[in-house]
C-alpha atoms as a PDB file:
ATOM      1  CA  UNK A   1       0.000   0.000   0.000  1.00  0.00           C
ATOM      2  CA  UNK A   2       1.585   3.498  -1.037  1.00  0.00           C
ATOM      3  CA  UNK A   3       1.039   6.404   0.645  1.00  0.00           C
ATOM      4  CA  UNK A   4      -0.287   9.701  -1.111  1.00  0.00           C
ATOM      5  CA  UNK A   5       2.565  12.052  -2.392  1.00  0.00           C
ATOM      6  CA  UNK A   6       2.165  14.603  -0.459  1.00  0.00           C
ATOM      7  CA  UNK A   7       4.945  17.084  -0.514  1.00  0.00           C
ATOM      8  CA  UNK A   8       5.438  19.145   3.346  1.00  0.00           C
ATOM      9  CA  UNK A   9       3.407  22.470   3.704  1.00  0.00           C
ATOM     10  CA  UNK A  10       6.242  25.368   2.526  1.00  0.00           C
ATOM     11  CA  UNK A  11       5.553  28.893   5.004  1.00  0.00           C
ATOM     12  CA  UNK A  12       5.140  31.893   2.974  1.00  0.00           C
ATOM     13  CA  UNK A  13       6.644  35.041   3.303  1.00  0.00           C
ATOM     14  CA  UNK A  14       4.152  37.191   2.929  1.00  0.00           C
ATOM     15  CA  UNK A  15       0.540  36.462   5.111  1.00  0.00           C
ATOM     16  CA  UNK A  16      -1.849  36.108   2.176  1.00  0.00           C
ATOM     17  CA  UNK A  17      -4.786  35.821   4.817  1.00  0.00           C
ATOM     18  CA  UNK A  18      -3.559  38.928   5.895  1.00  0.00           C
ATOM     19  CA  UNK A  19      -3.667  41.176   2.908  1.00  0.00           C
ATOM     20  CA  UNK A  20      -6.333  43.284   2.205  1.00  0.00           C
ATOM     21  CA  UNK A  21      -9.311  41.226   0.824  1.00  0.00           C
ATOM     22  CA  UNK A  22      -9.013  43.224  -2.517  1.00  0.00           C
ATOM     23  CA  UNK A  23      -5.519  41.933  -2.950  1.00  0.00           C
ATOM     24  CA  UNK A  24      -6.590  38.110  -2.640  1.00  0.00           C
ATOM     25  CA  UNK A  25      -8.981  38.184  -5.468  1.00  0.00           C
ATOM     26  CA  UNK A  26      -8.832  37.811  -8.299  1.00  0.00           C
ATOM     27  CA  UNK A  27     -11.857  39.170  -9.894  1.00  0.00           C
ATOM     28  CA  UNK A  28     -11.395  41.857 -12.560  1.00  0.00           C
ATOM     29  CA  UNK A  29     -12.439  44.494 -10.202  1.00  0.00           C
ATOM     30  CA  UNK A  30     -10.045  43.112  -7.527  1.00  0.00           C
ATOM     31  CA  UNK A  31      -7.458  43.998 -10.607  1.00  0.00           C
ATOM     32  CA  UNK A  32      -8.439  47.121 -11.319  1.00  0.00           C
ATOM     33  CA  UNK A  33      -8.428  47.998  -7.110  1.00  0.00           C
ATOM     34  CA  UNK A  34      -4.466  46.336  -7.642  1.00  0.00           C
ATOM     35  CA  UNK A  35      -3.675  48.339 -10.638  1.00  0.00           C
ATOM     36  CA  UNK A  36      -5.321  51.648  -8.616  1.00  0.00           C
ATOM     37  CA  UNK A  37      -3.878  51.178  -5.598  1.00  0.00           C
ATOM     38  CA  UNK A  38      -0.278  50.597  -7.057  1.00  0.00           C
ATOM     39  CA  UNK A  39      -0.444  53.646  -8.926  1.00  0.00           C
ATOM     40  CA  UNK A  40      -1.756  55.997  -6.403  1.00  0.00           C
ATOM     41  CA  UNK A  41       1.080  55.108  -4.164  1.00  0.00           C
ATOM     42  CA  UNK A  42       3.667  55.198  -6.890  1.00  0.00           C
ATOM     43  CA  UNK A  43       2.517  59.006  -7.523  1.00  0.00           C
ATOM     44  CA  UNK A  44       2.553  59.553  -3.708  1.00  0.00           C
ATOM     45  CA  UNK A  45       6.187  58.463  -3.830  1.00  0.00           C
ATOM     46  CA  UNK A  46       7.369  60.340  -6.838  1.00  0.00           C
ATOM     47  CA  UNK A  47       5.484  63.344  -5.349  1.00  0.00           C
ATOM     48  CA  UNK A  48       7.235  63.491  -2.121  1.00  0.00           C
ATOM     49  CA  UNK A  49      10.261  62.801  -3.784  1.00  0.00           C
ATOM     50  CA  UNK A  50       9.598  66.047  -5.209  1.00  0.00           C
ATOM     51  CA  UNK A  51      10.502  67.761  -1.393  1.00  0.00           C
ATOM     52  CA  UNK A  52      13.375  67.725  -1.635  1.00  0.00           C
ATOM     53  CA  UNK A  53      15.682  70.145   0.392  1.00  0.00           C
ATOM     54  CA  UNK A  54      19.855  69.710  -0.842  1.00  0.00           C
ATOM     55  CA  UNK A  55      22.468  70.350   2.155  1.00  0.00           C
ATOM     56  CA  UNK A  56      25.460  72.113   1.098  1.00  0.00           C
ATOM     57  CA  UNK A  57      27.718  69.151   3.308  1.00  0.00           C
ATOM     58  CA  UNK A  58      26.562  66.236   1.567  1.00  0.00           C
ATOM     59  CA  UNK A  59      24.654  65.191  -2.138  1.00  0.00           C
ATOM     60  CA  UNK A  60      21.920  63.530   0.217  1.00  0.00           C
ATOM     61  CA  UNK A  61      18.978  65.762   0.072  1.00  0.00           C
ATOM     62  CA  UNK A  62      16.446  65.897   2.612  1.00  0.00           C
ATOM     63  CA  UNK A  63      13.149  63.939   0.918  1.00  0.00           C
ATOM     64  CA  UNK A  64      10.175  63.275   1.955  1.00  0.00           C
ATOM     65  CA  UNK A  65      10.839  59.742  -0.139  1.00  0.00           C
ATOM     66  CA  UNK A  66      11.029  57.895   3.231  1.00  0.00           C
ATOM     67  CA  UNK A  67       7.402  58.286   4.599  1.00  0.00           C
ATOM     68  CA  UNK A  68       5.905  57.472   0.981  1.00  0.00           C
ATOM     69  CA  UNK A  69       7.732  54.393   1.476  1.00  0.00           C
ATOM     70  CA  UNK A  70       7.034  53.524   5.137  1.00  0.00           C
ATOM     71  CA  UNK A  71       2.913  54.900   3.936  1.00  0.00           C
ATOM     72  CA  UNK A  72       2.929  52.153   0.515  1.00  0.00           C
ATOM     73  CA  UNK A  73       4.403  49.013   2.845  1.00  0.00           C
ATOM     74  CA  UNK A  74       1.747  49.996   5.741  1.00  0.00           C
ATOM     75  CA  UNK A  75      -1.253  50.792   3.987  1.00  0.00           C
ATOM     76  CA  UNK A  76      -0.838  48.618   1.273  1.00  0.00           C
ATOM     77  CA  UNK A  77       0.681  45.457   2.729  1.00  0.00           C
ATOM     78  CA  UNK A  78       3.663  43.656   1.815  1.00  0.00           C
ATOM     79  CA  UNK A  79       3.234  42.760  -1.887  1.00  0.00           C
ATOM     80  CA  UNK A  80       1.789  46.262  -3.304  1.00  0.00           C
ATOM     81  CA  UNK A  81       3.588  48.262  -1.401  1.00  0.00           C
ATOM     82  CA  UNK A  82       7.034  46.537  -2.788  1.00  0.00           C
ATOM     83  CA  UNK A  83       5.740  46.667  -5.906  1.00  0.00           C
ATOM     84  CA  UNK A  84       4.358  50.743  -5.986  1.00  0.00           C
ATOM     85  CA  UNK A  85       7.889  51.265  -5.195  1.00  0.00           C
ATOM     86  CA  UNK A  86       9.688  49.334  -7.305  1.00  0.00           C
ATOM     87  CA  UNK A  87       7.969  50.527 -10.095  1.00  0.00           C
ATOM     88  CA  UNK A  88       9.152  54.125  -9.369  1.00  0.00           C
ATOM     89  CA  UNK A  89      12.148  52.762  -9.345  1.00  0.00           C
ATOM     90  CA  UNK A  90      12.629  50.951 -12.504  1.00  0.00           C
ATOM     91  CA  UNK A  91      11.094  53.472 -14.257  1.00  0.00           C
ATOM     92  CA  UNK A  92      13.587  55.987 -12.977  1.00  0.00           C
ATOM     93  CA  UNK A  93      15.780  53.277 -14.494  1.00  0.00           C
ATOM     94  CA  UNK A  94      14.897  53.212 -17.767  1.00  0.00           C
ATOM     95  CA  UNK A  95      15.453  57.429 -17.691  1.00  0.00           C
ATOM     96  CA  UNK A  96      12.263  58.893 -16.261  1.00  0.00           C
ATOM     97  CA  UNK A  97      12.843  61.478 -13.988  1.00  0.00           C
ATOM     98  CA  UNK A  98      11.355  60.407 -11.537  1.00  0.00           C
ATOM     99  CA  UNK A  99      13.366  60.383  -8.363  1.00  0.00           C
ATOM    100  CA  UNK A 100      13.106  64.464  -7.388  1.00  0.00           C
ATOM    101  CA  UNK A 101      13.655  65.240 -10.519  1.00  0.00           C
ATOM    102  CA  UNK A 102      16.079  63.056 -11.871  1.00  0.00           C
ATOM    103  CA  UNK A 103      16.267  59.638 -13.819  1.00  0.00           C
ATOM    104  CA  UNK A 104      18.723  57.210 -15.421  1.00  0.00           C
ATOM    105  CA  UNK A 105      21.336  54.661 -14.244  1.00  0.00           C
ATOM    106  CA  UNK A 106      23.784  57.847 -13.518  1.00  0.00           C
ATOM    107  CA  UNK A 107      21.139  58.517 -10.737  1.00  0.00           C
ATOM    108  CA  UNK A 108      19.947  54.495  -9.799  1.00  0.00           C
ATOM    109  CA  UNK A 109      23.820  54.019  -9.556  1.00  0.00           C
ATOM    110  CA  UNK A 110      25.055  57.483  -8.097  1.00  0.00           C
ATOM    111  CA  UNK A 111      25.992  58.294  -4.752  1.00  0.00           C
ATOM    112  CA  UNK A 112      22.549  57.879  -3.415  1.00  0.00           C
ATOM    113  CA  UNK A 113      22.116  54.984  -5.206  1.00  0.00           C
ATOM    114  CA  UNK A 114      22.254  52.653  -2.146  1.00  0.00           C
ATOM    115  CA  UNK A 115      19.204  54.252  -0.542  1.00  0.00           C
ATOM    116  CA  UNK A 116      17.161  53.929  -3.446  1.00  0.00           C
ATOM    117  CA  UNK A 117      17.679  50.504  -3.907  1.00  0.00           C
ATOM    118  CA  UNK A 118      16.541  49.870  -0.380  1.00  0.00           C
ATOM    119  CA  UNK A 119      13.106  51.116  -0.778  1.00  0.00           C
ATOM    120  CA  UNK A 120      11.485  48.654  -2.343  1.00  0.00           C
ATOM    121  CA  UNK A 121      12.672  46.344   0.843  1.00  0.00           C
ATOM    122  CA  UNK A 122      11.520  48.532   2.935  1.00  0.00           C
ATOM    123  CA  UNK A 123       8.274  48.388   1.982  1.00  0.00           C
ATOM    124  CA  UNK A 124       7.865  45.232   1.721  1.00  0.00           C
ATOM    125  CA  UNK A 125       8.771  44.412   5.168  1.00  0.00           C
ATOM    126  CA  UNK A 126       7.350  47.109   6.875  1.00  0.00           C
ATOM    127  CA  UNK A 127       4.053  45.773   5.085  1.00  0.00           C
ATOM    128  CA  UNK A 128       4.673  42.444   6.037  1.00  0.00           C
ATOM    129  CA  UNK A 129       4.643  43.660   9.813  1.00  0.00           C
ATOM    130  CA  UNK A 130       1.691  45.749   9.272  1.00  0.00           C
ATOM    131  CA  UNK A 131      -0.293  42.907   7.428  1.00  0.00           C
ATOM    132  CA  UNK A 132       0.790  40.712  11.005  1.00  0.00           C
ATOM    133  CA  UNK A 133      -0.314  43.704  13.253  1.00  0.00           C
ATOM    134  CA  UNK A 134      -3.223  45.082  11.100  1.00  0.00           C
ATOM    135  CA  UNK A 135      -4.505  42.180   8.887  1.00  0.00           C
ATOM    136  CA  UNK A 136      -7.942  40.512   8.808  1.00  0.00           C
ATOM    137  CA  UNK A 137      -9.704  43.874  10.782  1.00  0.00           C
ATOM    138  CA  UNK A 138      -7.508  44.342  13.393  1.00  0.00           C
ATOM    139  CA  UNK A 139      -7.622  46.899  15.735  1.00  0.00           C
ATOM    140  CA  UNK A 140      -4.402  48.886  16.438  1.00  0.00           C
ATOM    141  CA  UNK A 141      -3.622  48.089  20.371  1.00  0.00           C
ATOM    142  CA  UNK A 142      -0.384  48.951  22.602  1.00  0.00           C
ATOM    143  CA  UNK A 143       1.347  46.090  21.724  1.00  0.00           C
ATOM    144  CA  UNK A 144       0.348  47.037  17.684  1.00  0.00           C
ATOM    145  CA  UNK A 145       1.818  50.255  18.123  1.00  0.00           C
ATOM    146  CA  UNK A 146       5.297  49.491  19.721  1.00  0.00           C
ATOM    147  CA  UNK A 147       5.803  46.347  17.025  1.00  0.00           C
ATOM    148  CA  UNK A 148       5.006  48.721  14.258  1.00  0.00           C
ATOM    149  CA  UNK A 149       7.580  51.468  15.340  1.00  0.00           C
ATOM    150  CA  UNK A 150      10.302  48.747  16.059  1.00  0.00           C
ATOM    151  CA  UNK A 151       9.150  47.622  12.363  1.00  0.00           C
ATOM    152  CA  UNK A 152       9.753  51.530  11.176  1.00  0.00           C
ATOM    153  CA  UNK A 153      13.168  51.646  13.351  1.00  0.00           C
ATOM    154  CA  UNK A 154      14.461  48.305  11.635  1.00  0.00           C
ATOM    155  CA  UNK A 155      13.325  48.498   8.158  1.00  0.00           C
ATOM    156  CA  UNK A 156      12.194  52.098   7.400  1.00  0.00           C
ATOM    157  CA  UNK A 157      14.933  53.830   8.844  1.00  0.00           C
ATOM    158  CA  UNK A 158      18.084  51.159   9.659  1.00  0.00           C
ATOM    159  CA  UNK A 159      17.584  49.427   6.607  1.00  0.00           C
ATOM    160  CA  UNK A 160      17.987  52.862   4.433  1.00  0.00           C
ATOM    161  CA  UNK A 161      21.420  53.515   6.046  1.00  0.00           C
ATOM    162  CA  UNK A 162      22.586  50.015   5.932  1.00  0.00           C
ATOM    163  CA  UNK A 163      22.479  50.039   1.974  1.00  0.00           C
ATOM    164  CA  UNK A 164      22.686  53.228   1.336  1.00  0.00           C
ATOM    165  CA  UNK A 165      26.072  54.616   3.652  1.00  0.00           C
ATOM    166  CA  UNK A 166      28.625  51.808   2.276  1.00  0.00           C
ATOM    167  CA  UNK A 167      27.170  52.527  -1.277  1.00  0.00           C
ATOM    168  CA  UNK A 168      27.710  56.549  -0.611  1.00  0.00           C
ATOM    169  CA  UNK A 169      30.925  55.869   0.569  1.00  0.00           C
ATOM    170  CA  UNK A 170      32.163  53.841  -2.133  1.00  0.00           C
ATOM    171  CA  UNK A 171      30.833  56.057  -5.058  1.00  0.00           C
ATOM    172  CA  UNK A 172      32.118  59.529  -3.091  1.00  0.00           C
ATOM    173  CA  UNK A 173      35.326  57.878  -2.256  1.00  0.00           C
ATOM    174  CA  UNK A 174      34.954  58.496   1.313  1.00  0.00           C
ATOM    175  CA  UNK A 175      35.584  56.807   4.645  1.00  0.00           C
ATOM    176  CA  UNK A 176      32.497  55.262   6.400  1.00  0.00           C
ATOM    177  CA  UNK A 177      33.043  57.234   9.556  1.00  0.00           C
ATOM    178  CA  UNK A 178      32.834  60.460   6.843  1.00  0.00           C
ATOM    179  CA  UNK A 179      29.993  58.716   5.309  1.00  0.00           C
ATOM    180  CA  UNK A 180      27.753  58.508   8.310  1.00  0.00           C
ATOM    181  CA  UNK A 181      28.655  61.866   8.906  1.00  0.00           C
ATOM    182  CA  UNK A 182      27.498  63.032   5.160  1.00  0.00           C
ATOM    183  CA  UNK A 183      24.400  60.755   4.677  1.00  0.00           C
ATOM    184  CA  UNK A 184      23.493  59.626   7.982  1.00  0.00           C
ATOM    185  CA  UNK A 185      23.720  61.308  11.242  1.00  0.00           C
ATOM    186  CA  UNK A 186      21.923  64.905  10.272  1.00  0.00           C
ATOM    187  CA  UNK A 187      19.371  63.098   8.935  1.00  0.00           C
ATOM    188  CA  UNK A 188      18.309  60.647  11.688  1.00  0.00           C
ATOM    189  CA  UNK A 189      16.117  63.302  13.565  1.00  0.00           C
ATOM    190  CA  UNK A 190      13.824  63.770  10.522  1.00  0.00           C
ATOM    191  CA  UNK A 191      13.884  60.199   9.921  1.00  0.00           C
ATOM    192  CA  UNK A 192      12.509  59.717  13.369  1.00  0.00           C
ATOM    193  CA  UNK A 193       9.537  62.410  13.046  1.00  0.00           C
ATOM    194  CA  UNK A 194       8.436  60.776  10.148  1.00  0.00           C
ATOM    195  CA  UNK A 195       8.937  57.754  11.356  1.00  0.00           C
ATOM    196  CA  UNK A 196       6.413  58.084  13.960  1.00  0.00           C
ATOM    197  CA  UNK A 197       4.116  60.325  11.623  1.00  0.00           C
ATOM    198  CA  UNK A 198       3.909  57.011   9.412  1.00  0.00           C
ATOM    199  CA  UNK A 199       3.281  54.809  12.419  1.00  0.00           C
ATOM    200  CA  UNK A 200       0.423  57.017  13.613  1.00  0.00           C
ATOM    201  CA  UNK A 201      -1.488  57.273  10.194  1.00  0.00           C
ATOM    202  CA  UNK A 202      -1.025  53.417   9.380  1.00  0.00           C
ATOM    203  CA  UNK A 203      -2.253  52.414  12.484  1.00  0.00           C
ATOM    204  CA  UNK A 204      -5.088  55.042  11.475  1.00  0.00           C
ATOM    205  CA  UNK A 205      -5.891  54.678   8.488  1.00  0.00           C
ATOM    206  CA  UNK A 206      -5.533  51.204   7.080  1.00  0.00           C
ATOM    207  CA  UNK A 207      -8.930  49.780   8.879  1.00  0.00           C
ATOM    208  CA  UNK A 208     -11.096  52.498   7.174  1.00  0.00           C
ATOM    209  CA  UNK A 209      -9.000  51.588   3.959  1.00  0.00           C
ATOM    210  CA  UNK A 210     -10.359  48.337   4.175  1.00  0.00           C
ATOM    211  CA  UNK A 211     -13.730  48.939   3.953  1.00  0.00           C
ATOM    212  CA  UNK A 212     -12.910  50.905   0.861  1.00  0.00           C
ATOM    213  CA  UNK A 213     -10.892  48.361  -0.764  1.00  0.00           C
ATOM    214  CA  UNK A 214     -13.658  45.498   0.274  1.00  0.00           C
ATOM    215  CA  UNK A 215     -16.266  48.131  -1.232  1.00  0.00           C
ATOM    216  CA  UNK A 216     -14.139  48.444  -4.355  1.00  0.00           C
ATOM    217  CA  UNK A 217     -13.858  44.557  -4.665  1.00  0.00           C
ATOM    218  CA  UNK A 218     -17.343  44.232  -4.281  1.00  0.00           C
ATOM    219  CA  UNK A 219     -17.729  42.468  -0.884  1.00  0.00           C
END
């Protein structure tokens, strides 16, 4: 007697049961909330990119770039939210200026080119915490809201500077201590505000964002 061929139970990385119930269809208006979704946060991101405020020390401006990403991963969850993002960036790839005003592999590959290869990953794994804490209804609690800001420490803010300061170093020919000082440390105060401005609206906003995107779905 053989025994069925049954091959052992693989975890996934991202919670499907999680995700927004929009996401998990596959209906075509479940595609067109995807496509809608994706886009609106890919604007969001190019649009703050847009703040941008250049420091005479360093070629790192000051963007707003950092909350669009921490907003896409929260609000979105962990697969659109990576993928709003990386869009942005492969388009800014292929030459669109995109990326406060600028485009190309001279800018993908620059100095700051660390950082922006980072924010796809950062999306996706802040959204992967936030479809954990904030998945299937629910509510934010204490514990919700200290997880999500260690989340926003580790991957919205850490993981920027642990791609992008080696990267600026190389490509500016500079020490790392000099590095941290150009593209790091001045900017870790900002980082923090929005930081905890991103915590406050996902934990805000992405229940009433699921009734729109179950409304949108048709459910």
């Amino acid at each position: 007697m053989s025994l069925p061929n049954q091959s052992p139970a693989v975890p996934e990385l991202v919670d499907r049961d999680a995700e927004p119930t929009f996401i998990r269809q596959n209906a075509p208006s479940a595609w067109i909330g995807k496509t809608v979704f994706t886009a609106l946060f890919a604007a969001l991101f190019i649009a703050f990119s847009y703040v941008s405020v250049p420091l005479g020390f360093t070629t790192v401006p000051i963007t707003l770039q950092t909350l669009a990403v921490m907003l896409a991963g929260g609000l979105l969850g962990a697969r659109l939210g990576f993928s709003s993002i990386a869009l942005v960036v492969l388009l800014a790839a292929a030459g669109l200026p995109l990326l406060h005003g600028r485009g190309g592999l001279a800018t993908v590959f620059g100095p700051t080119g660390g950082f922006i290869w980072m924010f796809p990953l950062q999306a996706l794994f802040i959204g992967m915490t936030a479809d954990r804490l904030l998945g299937k209804g629910r509510k934010a609690t204490t514990r919700t809201y200290v997880l999500l800001a260690a989340s926003i420490v580790v991957f919205g803010i850490a993981l920027s500077y642990v791609g992008g300061v080696p990267w600026y170093a190389y490509k500016a020919h500079l020490s790392l201590h000099a590095a941290l000082i150009g593209a790091c440390y001045p900017f870790l105060p900002g980082d923090f505000v929005k930081g905890a401005a991103a915590m406050i609206l996902i934990a805000a906003l992405r229940p009433a964002l699921a009734v729109t995107l179950r409304r949108l779905s048709g459910r």
